[in-house]
N, C-alpha and C. Protein backbone atom coordinates (compact mmCIF):
# COMPACT_ATOMS: atom_id res chain seq x y z
N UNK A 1 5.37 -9.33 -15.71
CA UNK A 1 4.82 -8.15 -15.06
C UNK A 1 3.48 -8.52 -14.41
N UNK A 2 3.24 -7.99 -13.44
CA UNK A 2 2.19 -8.18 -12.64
C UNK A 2 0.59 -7.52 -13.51
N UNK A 3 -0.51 -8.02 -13.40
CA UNK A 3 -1.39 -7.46 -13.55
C UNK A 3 -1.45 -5.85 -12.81
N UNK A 4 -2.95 -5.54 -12.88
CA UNK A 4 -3.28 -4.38 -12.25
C UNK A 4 -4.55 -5.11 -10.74
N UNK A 5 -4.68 -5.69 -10.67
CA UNK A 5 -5.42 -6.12 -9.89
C UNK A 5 -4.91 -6.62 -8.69
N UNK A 6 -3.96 -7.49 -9.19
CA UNK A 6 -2.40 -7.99 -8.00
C UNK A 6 -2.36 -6.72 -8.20
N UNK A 7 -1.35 -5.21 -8.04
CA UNK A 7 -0.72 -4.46 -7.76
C UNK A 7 -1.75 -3.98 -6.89
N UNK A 8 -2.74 -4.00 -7.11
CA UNK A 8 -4.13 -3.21 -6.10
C UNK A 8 -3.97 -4.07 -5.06
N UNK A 9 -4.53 -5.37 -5.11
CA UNK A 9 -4.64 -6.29 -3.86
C UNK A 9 -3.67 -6.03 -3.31
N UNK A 10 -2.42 -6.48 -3.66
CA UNK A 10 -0.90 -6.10 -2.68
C UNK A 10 -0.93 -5.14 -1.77
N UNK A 11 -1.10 -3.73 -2.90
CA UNK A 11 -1.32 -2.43 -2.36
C UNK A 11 -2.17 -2.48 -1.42
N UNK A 12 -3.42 -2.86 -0.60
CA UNK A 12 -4.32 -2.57 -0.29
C UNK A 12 -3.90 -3.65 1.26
N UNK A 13 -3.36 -4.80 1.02
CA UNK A 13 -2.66 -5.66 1.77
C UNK A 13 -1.51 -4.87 2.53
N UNK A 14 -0.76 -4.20 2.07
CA UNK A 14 0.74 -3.64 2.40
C UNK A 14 -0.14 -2.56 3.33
N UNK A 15 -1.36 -1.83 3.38
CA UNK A 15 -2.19 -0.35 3.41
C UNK A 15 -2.66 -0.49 4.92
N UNK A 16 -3.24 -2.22 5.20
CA UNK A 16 -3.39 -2.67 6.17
C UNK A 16 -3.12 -3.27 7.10
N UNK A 17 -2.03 -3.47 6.78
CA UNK A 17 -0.70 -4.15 7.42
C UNK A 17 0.24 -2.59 7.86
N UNK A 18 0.42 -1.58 7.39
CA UNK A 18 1.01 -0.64 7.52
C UNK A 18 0.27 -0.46 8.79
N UNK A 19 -1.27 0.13 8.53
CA UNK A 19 -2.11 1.02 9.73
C UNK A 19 -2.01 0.54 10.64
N UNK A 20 -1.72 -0.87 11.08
CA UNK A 20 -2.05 -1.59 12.01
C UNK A 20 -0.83 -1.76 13.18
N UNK A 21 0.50 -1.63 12.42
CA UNK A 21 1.80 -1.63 12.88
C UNK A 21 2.01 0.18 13.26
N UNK A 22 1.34 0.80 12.27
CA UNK A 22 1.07 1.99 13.14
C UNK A 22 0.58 2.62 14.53
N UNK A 23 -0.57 1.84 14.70
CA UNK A 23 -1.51 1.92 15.36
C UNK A 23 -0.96 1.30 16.68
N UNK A 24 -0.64 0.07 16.13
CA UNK A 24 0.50 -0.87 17.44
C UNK A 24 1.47 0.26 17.84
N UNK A 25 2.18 1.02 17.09
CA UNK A 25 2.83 1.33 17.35
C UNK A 25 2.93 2.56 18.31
N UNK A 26 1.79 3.53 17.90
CA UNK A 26 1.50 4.29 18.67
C UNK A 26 0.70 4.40 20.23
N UNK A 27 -0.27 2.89 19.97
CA UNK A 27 -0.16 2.56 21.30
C UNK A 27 0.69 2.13 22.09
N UNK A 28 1.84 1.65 21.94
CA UNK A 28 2.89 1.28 22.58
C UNK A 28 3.94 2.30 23.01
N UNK A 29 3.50 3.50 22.28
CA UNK A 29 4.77 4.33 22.54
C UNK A 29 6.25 3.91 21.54
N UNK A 30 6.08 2.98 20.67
CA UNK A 30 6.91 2.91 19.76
C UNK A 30 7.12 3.70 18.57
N UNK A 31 8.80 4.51 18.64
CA UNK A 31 8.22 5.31 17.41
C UNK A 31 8.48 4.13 16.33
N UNK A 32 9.90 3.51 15.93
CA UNK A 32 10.11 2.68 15.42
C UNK A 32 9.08 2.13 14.75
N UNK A 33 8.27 0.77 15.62
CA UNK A 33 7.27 0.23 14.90
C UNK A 33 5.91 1.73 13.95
N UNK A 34 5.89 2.21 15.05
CA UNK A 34 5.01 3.53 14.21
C UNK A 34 5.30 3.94 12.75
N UNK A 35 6.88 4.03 13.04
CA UNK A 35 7.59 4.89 11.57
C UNK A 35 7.31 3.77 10.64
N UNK A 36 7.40 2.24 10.83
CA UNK A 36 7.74 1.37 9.89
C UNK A 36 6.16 1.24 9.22
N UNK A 37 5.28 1.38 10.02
CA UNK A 37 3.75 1.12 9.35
C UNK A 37 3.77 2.13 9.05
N UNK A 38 3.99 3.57 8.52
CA UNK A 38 3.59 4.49 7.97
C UNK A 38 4.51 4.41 6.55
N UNK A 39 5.74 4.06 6.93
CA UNK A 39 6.04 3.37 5.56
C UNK A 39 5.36 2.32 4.82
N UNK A 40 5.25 1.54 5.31
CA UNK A 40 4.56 0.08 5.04
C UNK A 40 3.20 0.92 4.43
N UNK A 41 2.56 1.63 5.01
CA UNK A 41 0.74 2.46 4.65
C UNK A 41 1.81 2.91 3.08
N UNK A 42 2.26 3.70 3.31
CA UNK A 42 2.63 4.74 2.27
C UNK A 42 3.40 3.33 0.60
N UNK A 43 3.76 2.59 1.01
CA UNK A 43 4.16 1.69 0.05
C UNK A 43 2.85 0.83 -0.61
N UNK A 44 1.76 0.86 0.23
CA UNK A 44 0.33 -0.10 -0.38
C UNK A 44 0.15 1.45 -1.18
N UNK A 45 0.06 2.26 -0.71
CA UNK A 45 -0.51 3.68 -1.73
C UNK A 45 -0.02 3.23 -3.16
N UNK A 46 1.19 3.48 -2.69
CA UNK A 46 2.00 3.13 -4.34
C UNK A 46 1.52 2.20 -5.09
N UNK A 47 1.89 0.68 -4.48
CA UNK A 47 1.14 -0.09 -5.38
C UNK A 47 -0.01 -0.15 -5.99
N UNK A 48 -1.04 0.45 -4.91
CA UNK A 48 -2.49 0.61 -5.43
C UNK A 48 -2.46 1.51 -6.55
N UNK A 49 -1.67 2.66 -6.56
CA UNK A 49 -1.64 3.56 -7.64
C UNK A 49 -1.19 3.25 -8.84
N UNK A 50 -0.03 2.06 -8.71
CA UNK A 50 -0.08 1.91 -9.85
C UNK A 50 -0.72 0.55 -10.14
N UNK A 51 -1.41 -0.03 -9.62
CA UNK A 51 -2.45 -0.38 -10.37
C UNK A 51 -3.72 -0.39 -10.55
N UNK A 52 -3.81 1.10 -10.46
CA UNK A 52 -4.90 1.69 -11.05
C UNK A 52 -4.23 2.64 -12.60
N UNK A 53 -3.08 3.08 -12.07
CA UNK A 53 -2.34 3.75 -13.73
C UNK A 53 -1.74 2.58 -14.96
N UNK A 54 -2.11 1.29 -14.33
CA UNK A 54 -1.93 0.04 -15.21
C UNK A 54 -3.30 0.06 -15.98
N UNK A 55 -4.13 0.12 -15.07
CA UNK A 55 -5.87 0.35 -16.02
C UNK A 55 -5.87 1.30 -16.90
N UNK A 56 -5.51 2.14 -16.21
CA UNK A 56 -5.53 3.57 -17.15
C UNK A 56 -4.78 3.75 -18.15
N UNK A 57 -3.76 3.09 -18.47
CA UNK A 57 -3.41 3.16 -19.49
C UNK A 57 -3.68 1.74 -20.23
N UNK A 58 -4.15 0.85 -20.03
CA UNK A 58 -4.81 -0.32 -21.09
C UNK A 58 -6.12 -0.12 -21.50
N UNK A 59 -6.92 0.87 -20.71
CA UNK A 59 -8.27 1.48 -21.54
C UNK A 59 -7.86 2.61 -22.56
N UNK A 60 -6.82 3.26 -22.12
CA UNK A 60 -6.60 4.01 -23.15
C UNK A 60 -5.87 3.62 -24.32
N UNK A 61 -5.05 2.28 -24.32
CA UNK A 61 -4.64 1.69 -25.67
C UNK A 61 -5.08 0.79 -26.17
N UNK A 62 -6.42 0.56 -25.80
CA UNK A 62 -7.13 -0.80 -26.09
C UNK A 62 -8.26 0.02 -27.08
């Protein structure tokens, strides 16, 4: 299992890589690439979240 720190970095990696294919995307008039970085944004969320609910629960059982 991954740490919580990898799941953040990833997350935060996937977050900026999303906006950017967004951003491409919407300047281009692409919805495609658009739709795929807002997925891509919305999948770093996740990861980041959970690893921050990986912290949160090892301070609370530690």
């Amino acid at each position: 299992m991954k740490d919580s720190n990898t799941d953040k970095a990833e997350g935060t990696i996937d977050k900026i890589k999303g906006k950017a294919k967004e951003v491409f995307g919407k300047a281009t008039d692409d919805k495609d690439t658009e739709a795929e970085g807002k997925a891509e944004n919305t999948k770093g969320h996740a990861k980041e979240t959970k690893g921050k609910m990986k912290d949160t629960v090892k301070s609370v059982t530690s």
